[in-house]
C-alpha atoms as a PDB file:
ATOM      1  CA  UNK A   1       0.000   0.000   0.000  1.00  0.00           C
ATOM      2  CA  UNK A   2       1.358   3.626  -0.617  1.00  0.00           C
ATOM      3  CA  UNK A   3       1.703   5.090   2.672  1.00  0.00           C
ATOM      4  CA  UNK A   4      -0.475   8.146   3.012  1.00  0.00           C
ATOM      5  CA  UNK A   5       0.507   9.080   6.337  1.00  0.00           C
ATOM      6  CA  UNK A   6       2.057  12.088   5.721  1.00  0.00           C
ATOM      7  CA  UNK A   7      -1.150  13.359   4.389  1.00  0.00           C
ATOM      8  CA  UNK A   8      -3.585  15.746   5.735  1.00  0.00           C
ATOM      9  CA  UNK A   9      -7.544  14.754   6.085  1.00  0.00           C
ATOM     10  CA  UNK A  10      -9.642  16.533   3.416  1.00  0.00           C
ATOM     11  CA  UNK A  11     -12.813  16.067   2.217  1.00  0.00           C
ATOM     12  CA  UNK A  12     -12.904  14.187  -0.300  1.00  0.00           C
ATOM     13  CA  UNK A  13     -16.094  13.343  -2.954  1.00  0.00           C
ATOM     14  CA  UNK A  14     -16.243  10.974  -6.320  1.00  0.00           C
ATOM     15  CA  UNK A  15     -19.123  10.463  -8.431  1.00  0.00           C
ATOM     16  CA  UNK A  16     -18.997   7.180 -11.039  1.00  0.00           C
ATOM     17  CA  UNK A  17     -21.244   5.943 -13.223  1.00  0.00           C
ATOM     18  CA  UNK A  18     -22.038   2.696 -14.626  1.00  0.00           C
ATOM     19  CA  UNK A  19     -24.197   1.952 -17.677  1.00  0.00           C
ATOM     20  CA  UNK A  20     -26.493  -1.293 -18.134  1.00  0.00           C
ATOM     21  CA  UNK A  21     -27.647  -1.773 -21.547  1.00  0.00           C
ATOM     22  CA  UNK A  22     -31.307  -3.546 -21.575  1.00  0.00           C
ATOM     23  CA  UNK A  23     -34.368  -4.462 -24.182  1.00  0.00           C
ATOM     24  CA  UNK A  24     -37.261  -1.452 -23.928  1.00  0.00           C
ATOM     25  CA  UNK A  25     -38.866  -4.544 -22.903  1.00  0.00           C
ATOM     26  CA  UNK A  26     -36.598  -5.182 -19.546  1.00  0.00           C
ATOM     27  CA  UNK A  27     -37.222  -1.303 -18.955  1.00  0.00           C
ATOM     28  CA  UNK A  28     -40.893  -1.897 -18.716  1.00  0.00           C
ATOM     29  CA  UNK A  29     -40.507  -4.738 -16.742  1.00  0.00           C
ATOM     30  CA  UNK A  30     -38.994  -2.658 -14.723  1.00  0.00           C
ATOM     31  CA  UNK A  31     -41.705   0.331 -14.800  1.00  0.00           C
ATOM     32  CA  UNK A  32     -44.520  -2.189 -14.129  1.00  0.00           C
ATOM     33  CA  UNK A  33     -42.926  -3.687 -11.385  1.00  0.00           C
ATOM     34  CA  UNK A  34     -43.103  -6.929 -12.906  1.00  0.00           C
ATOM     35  CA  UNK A  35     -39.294  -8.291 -12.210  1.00  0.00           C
ATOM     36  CA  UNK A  36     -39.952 -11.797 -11.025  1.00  0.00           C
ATOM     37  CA  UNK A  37     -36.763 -11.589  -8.287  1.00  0.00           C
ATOM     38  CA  UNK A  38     -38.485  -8.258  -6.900  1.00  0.00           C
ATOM     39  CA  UNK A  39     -37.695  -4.471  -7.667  1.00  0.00           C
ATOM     40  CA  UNK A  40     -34.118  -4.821  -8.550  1.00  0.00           C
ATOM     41  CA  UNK A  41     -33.520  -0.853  -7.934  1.00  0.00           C
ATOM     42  CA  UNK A  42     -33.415  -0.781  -4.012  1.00  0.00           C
ATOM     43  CA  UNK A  43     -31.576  -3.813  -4.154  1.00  0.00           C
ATOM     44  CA  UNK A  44     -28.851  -2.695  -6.299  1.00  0.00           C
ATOM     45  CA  UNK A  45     -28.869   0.702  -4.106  1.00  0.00           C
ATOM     46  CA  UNK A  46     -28.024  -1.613  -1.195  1.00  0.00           C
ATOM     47  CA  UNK A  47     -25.340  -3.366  -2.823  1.00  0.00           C
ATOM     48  CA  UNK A  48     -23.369   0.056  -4.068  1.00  0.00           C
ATOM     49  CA  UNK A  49     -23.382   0.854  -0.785  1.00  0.00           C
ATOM     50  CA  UNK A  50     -22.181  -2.310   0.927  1.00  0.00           C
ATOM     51  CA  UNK A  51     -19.520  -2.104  -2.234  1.00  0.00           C
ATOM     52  CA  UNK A  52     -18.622   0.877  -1.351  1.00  0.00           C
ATOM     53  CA  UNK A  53     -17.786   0.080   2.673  1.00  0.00           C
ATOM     54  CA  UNK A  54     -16.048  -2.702   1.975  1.00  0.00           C
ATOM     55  CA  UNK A  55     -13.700  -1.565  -1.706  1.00  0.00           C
ATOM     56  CA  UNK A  56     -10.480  -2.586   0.549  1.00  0.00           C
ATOM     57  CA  UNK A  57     -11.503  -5.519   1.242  1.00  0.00           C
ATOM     58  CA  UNK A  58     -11.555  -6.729  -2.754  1.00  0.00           C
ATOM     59  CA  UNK A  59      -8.965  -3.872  -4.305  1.00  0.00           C
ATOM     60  CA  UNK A  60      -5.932  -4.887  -2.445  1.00  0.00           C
ATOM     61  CA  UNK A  61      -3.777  -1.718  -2.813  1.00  0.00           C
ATOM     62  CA  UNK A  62      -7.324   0.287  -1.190  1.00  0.00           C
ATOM     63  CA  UNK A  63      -6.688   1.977   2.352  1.00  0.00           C
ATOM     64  CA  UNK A  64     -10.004   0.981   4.808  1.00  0.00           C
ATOM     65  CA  UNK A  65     -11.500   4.555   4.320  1.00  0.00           C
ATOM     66  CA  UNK A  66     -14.168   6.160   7.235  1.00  0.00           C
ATOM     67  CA  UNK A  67     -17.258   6.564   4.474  1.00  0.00           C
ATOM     68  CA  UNK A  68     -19.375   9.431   5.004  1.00  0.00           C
ATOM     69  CA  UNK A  69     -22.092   8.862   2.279  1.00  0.00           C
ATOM     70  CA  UNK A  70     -22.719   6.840  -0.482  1.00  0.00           C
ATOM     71  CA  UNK A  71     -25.330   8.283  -2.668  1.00  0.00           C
ATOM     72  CA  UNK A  72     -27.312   6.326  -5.550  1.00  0.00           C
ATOM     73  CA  UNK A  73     -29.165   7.609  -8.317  1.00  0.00           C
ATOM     74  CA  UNK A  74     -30.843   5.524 -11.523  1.00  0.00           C
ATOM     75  CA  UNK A  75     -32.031   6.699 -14.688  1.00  0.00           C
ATOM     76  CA  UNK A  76     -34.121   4.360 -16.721  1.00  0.00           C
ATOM     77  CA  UNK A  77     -33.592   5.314 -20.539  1.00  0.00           C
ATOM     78  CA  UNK A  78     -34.944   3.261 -23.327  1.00  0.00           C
ATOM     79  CA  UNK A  79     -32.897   0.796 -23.597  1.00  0.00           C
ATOM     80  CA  UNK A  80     -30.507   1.590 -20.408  1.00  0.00           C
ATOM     81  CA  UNK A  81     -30.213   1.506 -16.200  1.00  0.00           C
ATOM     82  CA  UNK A  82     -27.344   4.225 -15.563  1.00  0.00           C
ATOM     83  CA  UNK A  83     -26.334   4.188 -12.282  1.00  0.00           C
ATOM     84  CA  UNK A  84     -24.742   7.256 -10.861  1.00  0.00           C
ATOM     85  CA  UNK A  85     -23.233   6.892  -7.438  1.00  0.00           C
ATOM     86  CA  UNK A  86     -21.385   9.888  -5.326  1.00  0.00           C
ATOM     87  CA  UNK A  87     -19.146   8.713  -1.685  1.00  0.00           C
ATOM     88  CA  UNK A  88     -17.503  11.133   0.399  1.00  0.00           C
ATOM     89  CA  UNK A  89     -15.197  10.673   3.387  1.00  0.00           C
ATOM     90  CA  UNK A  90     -13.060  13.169   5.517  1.00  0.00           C
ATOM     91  CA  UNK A  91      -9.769  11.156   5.108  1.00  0.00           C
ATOM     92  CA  UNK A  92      -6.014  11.448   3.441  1.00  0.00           C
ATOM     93  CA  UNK A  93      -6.750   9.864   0.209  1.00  0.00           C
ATOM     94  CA  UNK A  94      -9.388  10.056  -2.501  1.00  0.00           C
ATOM     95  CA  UNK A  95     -12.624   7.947  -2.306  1.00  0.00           C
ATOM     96  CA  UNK A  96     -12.772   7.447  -6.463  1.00  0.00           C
ATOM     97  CA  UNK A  97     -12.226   3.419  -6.610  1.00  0.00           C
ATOM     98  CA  UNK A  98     -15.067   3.630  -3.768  1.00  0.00           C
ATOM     99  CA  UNK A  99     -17.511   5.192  -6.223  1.00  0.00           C
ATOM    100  CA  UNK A 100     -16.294   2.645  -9.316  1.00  0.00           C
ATOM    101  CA  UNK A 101     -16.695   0.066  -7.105  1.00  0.00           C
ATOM    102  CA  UNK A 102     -20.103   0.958  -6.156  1.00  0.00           C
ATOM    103  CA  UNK A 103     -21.169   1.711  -9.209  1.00  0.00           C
ATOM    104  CA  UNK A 104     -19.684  -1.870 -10.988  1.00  0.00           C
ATOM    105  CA  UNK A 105     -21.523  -3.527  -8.242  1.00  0.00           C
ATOM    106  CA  UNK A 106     -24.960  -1.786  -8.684  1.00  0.00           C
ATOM    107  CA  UNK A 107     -24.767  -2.646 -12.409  1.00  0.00           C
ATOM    108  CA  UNK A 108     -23.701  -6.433 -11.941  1.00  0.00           C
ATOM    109  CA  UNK A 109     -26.823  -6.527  -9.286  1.00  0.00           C
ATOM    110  CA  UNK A 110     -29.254  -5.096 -11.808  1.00  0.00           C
ATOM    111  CA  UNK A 111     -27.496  -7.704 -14.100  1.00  0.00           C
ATOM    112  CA  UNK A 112     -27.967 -10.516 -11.781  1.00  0.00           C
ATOM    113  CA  UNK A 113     -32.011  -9.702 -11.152  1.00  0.00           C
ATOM    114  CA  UNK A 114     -32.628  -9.535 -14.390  1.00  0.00           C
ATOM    115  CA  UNK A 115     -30.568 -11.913 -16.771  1.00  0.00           C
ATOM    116  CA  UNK A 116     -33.252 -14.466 -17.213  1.00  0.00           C
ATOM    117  CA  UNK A 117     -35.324 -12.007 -18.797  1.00  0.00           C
ATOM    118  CA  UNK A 118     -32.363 -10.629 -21.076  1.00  0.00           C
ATOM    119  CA  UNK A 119     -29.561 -12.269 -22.182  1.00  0.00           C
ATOM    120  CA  UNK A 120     -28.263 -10.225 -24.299  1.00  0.00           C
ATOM    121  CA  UNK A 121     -27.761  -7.464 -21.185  1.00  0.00           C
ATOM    122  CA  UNK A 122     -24.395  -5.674 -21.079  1.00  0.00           C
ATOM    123  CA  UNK A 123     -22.826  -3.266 -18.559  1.00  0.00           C
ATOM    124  CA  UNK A 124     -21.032  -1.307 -21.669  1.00  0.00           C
ATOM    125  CA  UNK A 125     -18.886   1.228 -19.440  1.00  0.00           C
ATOM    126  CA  UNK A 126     -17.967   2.679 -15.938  1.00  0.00           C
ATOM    127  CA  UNK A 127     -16.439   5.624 -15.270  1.00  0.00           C
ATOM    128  CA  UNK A 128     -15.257   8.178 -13.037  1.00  0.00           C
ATOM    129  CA  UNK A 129     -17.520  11.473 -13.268  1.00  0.00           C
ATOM    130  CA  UNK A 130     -15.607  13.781 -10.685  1.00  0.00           C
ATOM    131  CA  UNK A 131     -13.316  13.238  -7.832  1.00  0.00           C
ATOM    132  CA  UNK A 132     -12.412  16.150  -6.091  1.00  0.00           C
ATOM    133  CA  UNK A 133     -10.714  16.719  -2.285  1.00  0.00           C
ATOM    134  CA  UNK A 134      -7.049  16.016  -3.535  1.00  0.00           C
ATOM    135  CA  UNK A 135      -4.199  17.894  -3.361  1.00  0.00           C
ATOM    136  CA  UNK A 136      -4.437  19.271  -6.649  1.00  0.00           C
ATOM    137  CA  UNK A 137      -7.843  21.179  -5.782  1.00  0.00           C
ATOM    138  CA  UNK A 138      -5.724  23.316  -3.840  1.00  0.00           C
ATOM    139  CA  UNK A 139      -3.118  24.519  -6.273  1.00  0.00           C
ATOM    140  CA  UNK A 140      -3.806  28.430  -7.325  1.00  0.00           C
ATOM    141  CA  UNK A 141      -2.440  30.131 -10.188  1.00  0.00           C
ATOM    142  CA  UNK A 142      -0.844  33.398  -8.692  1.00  0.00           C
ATOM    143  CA  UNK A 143      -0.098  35.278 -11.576  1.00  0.00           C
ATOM    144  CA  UNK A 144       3.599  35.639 -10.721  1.00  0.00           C
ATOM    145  CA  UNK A 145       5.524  33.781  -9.138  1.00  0.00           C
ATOM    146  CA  UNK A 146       6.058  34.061  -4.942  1.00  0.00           C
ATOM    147  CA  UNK A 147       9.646  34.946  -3.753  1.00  0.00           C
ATOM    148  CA  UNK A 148      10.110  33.487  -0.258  1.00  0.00           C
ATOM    149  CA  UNK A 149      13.079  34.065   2.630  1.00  0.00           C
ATOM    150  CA  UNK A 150      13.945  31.614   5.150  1.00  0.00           C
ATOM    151  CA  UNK A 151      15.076  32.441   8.545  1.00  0.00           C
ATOM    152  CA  UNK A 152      17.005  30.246  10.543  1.00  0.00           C
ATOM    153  CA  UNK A 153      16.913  31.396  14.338  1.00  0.00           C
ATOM    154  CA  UNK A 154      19.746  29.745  16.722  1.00  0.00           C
ATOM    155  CA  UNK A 155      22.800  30.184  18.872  1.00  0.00           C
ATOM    156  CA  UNK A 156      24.732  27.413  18.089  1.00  0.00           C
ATOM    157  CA  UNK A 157      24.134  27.563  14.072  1.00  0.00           C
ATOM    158  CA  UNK A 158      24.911  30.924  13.849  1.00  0.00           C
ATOM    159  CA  UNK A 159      28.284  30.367  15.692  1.00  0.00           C
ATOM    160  CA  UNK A 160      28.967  27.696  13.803  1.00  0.00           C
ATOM    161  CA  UNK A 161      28.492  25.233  16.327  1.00  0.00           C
ATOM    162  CA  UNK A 162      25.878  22.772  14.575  1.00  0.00           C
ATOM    163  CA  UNK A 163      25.262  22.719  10.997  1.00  0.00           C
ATOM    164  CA  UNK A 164      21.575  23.791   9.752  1.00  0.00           C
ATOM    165  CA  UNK A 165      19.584  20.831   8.291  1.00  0.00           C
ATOM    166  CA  UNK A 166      15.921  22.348   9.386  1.00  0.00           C
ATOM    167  CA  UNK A 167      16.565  25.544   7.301  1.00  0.00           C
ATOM    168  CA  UNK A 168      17.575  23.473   4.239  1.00  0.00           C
ATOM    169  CA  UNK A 169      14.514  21.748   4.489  1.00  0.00           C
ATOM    170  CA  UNK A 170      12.675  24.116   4.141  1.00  0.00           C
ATOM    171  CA  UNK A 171      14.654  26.029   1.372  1.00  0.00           C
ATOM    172  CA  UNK A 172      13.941  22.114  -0.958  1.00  0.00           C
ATOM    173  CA  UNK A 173      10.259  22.432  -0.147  1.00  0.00           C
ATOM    174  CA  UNK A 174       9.438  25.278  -1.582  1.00  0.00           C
ATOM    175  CA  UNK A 175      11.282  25.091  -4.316  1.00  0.00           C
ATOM    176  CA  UNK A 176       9.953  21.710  -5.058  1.00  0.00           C
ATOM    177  CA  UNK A 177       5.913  24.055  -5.019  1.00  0.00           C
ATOM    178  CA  UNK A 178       7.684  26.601  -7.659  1.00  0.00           C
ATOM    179  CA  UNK A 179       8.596  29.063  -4.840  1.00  0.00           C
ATOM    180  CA  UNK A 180      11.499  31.518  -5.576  1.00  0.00           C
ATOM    181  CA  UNK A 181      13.518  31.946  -2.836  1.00  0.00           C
ATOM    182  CA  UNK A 182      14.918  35.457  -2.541  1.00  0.00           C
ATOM    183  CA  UNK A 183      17.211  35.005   0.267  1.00  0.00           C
ATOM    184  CA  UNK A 184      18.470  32.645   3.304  1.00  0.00           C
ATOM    185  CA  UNK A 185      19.875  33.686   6.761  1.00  0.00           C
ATOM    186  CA  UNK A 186      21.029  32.446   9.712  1.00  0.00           C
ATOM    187  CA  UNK A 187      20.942  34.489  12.754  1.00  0.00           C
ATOM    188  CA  UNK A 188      21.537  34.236  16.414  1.00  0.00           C
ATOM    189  CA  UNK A 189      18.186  33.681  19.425  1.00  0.00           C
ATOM    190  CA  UNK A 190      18.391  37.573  19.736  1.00  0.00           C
ATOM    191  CA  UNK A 191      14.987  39.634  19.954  1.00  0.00           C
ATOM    192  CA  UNK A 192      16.066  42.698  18.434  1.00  0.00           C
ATOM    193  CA  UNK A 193      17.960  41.076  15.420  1.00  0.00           C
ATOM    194  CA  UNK A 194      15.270  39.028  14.666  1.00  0.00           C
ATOM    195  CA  UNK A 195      12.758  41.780  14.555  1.00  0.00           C
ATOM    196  CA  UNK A 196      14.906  43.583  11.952  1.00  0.00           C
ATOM    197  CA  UNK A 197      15.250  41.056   9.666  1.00  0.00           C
ATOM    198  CA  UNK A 198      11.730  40.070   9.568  1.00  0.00           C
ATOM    199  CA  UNK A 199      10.783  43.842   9.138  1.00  0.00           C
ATOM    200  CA  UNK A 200      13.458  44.363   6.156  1.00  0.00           C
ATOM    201  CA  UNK A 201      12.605  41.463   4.548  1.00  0.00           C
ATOM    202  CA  UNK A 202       8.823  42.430   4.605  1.00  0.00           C
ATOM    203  CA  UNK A 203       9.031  45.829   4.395  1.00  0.00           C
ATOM    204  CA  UNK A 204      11.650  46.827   2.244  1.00  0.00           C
ATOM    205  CA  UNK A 205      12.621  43.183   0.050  1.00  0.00           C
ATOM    206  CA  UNK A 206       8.931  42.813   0.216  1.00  0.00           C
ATOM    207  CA  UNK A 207       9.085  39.455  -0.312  1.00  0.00           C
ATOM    208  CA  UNK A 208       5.541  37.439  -0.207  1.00  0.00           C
ATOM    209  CA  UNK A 209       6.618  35.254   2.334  1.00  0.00           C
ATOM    210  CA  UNK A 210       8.955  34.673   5.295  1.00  0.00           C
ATOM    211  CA  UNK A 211       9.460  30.635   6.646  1.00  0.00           C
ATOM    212  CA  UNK A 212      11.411  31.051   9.968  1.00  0.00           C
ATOM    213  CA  UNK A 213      12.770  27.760  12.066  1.00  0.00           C
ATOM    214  CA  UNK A 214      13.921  27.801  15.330  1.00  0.00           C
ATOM    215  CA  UNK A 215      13.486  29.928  18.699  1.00  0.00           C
ATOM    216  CA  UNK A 216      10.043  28.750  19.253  1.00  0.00           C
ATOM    217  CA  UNK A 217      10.421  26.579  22.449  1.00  0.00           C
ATOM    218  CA  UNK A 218      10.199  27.256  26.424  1.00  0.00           C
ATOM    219  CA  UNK A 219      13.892  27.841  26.732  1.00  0.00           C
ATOM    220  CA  UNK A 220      15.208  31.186  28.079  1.00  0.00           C
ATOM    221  CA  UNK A 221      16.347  32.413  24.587  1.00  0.00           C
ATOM    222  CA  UNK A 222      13.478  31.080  22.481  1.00  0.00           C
ATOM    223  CA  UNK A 223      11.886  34.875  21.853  1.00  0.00           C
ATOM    224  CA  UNK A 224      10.647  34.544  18.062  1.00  0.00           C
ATOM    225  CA  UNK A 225       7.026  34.654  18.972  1.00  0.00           C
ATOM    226  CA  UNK A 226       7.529  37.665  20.948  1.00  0.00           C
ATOM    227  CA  UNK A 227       9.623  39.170  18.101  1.00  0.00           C
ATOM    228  CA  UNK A 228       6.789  38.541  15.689  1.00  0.00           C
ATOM    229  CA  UNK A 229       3.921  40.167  17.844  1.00  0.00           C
ATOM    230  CA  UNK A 230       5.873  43.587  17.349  1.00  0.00           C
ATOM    231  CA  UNK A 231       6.077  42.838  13.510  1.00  0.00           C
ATOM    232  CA  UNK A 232       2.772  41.542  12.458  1.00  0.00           C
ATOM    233  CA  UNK A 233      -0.467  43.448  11.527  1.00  0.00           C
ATOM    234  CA  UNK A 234      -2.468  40.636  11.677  1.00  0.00           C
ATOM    235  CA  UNK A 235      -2.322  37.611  13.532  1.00  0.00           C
ATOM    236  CA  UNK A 236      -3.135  34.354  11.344  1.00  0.00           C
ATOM    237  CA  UNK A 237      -3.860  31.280  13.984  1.00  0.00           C
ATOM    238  CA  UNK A 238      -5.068  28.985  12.196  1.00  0.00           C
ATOM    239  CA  UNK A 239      -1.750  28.273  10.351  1.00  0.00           C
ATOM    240  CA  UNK A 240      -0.101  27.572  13.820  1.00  0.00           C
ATOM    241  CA  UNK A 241      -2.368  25.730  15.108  1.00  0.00           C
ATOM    242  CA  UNK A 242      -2.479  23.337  11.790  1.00  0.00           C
ATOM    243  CA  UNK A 243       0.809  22.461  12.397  1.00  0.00           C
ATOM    244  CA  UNK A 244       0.347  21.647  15.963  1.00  0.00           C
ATOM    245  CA  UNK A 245      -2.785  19.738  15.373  1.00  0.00           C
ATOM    246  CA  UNK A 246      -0.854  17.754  12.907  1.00  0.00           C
ATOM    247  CA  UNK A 247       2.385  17.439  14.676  1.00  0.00           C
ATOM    248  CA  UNK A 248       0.854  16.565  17.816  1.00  0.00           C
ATOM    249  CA  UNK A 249      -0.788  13.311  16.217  1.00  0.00           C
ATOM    250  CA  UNK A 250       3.006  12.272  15.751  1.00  0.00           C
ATOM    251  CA  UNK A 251       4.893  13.572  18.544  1.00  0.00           C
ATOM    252  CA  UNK A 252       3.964  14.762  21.932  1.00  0.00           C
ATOM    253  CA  UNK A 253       5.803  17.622  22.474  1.00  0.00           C
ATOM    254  CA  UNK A 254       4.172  19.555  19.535  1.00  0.00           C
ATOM    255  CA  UNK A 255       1.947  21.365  21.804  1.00  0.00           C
ATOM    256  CA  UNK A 256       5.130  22.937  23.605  1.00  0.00           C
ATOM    257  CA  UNK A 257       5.578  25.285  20.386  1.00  0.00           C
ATOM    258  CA  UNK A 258       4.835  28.298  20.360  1.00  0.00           C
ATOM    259  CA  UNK A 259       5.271  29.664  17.065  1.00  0.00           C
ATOM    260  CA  UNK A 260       2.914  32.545  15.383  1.00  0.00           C
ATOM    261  CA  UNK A 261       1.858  33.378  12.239  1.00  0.00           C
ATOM    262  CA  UNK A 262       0.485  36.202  10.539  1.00  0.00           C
ATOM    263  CA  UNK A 263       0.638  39.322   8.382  1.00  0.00           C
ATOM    264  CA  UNK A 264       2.451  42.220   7.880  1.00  0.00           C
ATOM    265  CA  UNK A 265       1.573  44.439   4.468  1.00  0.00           C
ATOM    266  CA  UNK A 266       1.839  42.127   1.677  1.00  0.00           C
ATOM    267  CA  UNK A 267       3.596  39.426   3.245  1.00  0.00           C
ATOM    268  CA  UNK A 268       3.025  36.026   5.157  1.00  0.00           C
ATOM    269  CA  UNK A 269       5.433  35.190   7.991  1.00  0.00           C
ATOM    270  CA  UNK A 270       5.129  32.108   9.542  1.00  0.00           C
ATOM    271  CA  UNK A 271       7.187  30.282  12.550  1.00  0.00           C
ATOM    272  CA  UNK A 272       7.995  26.503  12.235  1.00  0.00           C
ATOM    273  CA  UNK A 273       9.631  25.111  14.873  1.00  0.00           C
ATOM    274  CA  UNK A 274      13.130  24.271  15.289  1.00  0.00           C
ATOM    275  CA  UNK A 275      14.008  20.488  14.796  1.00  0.00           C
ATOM    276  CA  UNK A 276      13.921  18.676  11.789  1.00  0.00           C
ATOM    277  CA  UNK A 277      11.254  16.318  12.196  1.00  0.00           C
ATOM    278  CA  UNK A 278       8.703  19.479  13.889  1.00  0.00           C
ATOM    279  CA  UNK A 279      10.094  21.464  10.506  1.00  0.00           C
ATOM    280  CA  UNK A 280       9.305  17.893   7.713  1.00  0.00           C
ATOM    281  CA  UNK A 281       5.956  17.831   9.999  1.00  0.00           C
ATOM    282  CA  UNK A 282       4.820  21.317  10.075  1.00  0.00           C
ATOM    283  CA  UNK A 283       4.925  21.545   5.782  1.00  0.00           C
ATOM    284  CA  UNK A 284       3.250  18.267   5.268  1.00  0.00           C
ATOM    285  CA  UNK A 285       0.609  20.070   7.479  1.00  0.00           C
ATOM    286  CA  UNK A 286       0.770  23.622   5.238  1.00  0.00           C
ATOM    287  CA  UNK A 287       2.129  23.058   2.053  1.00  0.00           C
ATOM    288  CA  UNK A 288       0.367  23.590  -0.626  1.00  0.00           C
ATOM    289  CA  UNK A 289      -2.924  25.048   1.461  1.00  0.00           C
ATOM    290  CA  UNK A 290      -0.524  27.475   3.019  1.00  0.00           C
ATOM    291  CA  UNK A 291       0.531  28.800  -0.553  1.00  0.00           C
ATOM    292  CA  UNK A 292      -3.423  30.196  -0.750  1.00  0.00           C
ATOM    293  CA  UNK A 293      -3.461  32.912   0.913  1.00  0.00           C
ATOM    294  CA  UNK A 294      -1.436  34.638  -1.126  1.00  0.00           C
ATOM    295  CA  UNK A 295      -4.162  34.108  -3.788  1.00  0.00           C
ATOM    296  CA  UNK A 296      -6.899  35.836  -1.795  1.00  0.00           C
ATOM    297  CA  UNK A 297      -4.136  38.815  -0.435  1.00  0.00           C
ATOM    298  CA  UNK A 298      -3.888  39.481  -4.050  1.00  0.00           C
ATOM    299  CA  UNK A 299      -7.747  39.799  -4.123  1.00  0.00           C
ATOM    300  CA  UNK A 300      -8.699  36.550  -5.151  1.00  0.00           C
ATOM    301  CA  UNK A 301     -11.525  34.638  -3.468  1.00  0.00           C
ATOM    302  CA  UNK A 302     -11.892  30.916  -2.369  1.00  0.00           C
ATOM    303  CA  UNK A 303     -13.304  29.541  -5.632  1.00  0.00           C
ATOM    304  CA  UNK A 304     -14.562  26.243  -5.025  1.00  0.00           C
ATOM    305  CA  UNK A 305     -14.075  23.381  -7.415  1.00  0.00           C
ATOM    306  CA  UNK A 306     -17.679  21.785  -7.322  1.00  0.00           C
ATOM    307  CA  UNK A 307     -19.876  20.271 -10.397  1.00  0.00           C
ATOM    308  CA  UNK A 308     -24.079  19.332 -10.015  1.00  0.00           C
ATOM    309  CA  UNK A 309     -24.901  16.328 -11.079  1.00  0.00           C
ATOM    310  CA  UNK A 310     -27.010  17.866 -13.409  1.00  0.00           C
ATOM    311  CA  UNK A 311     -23.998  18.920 -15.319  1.00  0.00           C
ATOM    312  CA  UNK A 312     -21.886  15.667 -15.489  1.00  0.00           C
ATOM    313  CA  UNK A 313     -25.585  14.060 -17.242  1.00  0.00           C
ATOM    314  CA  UNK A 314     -24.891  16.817 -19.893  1.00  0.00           C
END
């Protein structure tokens, strides 16, 4: 199985379809009620559903997923059953073999009802409508590409000491998202000098965003927080407490940070903490959805990437 536990839990939704060819005759059946194994609609209903709980159990490379709805439409044509089925589930990977699955299991019910009325039935296709939750639902087009600084807040780096791996990380992240990164620094635990780099690289490099690591702790030098509620305009909490959230489900002590994030003119500065693992942790929590809000500073809105039903039948 790939492992998806580095993802973070997003809605997720897939709608499928699945076509039964029929006789007009088997379609009146149908109508009339007249099936002799019963109304085979409701039944096949139940079975996409029950297909769709248990897709893990017969697609082998399928994660167990926590479904949140399985919904089941038919429309009776002429000569057709199509079945249209949408699943959702809050989870870390996408819920579209769910829907097939459903929806190749609805058809081969209908087909099972009804094949000693019609034999020459045939489920001629299945396929995925929509899926939509995944990471690339989140990617924005910003017009221009963002320029970024990292900040790399310690003692014993700055003297030379240690050597910086947290930093780096970061600086291969964001390039990996297309991120242009207009500068890198290392600088000692010191209120005063961190201040005035954050405020020259906002206010006068204007770069769109600032990525600091380090100096977020309980120890008696850790002051980046307080440095950054002198700098920014306004606070943005839910991006700290993302990470936390997410780091916390992987490490106790990611409730002991204390980093902030926020605003300040044009540009998003945001405090990671200082280790490696709390930095790898704290973008798998932010990256891309972080990357946003520079889409609705720039006056964007938060378009949402949703069809009807009505138009996949089009």
């Amino acid at each position: 199985m790939r492992d998806v536990s580095k993802k973070i839990k997003t809605l997720r939704t897939a709608i499928a379809q699945a076509t039964l060819k029929t006789s007009p005759e088997t379609i009146a059946l149908i109508n009339r009620g007249e099936i002799p194994k019963g109304d085979p609609l409701p039944v096949a209903k139940v079975a996409a559903i029950q297909a769709a709980k248990n897709t893990s159990q017969i697609i082998p490379y399928c994660h167990p997923l926590p479904i949140e709805y399985v919904g089941v439409e038919f429309e009776l044509g002429a000569n057709t059953v199509v079945t249209t089925v949408t699943v959702k589930a809050i989870y870390k990977t996408g819920v579209e073999m769910e829907a097939l699955t459903a929806a190749s299991v609805a058809a081969l019910t209908l087909y099972d009802m009804m094949k000693m009325l019609d034999e020459e039935m045939e489920i001629s296709g299945v396929r995925l409508l929509e899926k939509m939750g995944g990471k690339s639902d989140f990617k924005q087009d910003y017009g221009k590409p963002l320029r970024a600084a990292v900040v790399v807040m310690s003692d014993s780096i700055a003297a030379g000491k240690k050597d910086d791996y947290s930093g780096k990380l970061i600086l291969d992240r964001l390039t990996a998202e297309g991120v242009e990164i207009a500068d890198y620094k290392v600088i000692a635990d010191d209120l005063d000098t961190i201040e005035t780099t954050l405020r020259d690289y906002a206010d006068v490099a204007k770069v769109d965003l600032i990525m600091t690591t380090g100096g977020t702790g309980l120890s008696p030098r850790d002051c980046t927080p307080e440095a950054m509620k002198r700098l920014i305009e306004r606070e943005i909490p839910g991006i700290a407490e993302a990470a936390r959230s997410y780091g916390q489900e992987r490490t106790p002590y990611s409730m002991l940070s204390r980093g902030v994030s926020g605003v300040r003119g044009q540009t998003v500065i945001v405090n990671l903490p200082g280790s490696r693992g709390g930095v790898a942790d704290s973008l798998d929590a932010l990256i891309p959805s972080l990357l946003h809000s520079f889409h609705v500073l720039r006056g964007g809105g938060h378009a949402a990437k949703q069809k009807s039903l009505a138009e996949h039948k089009k």
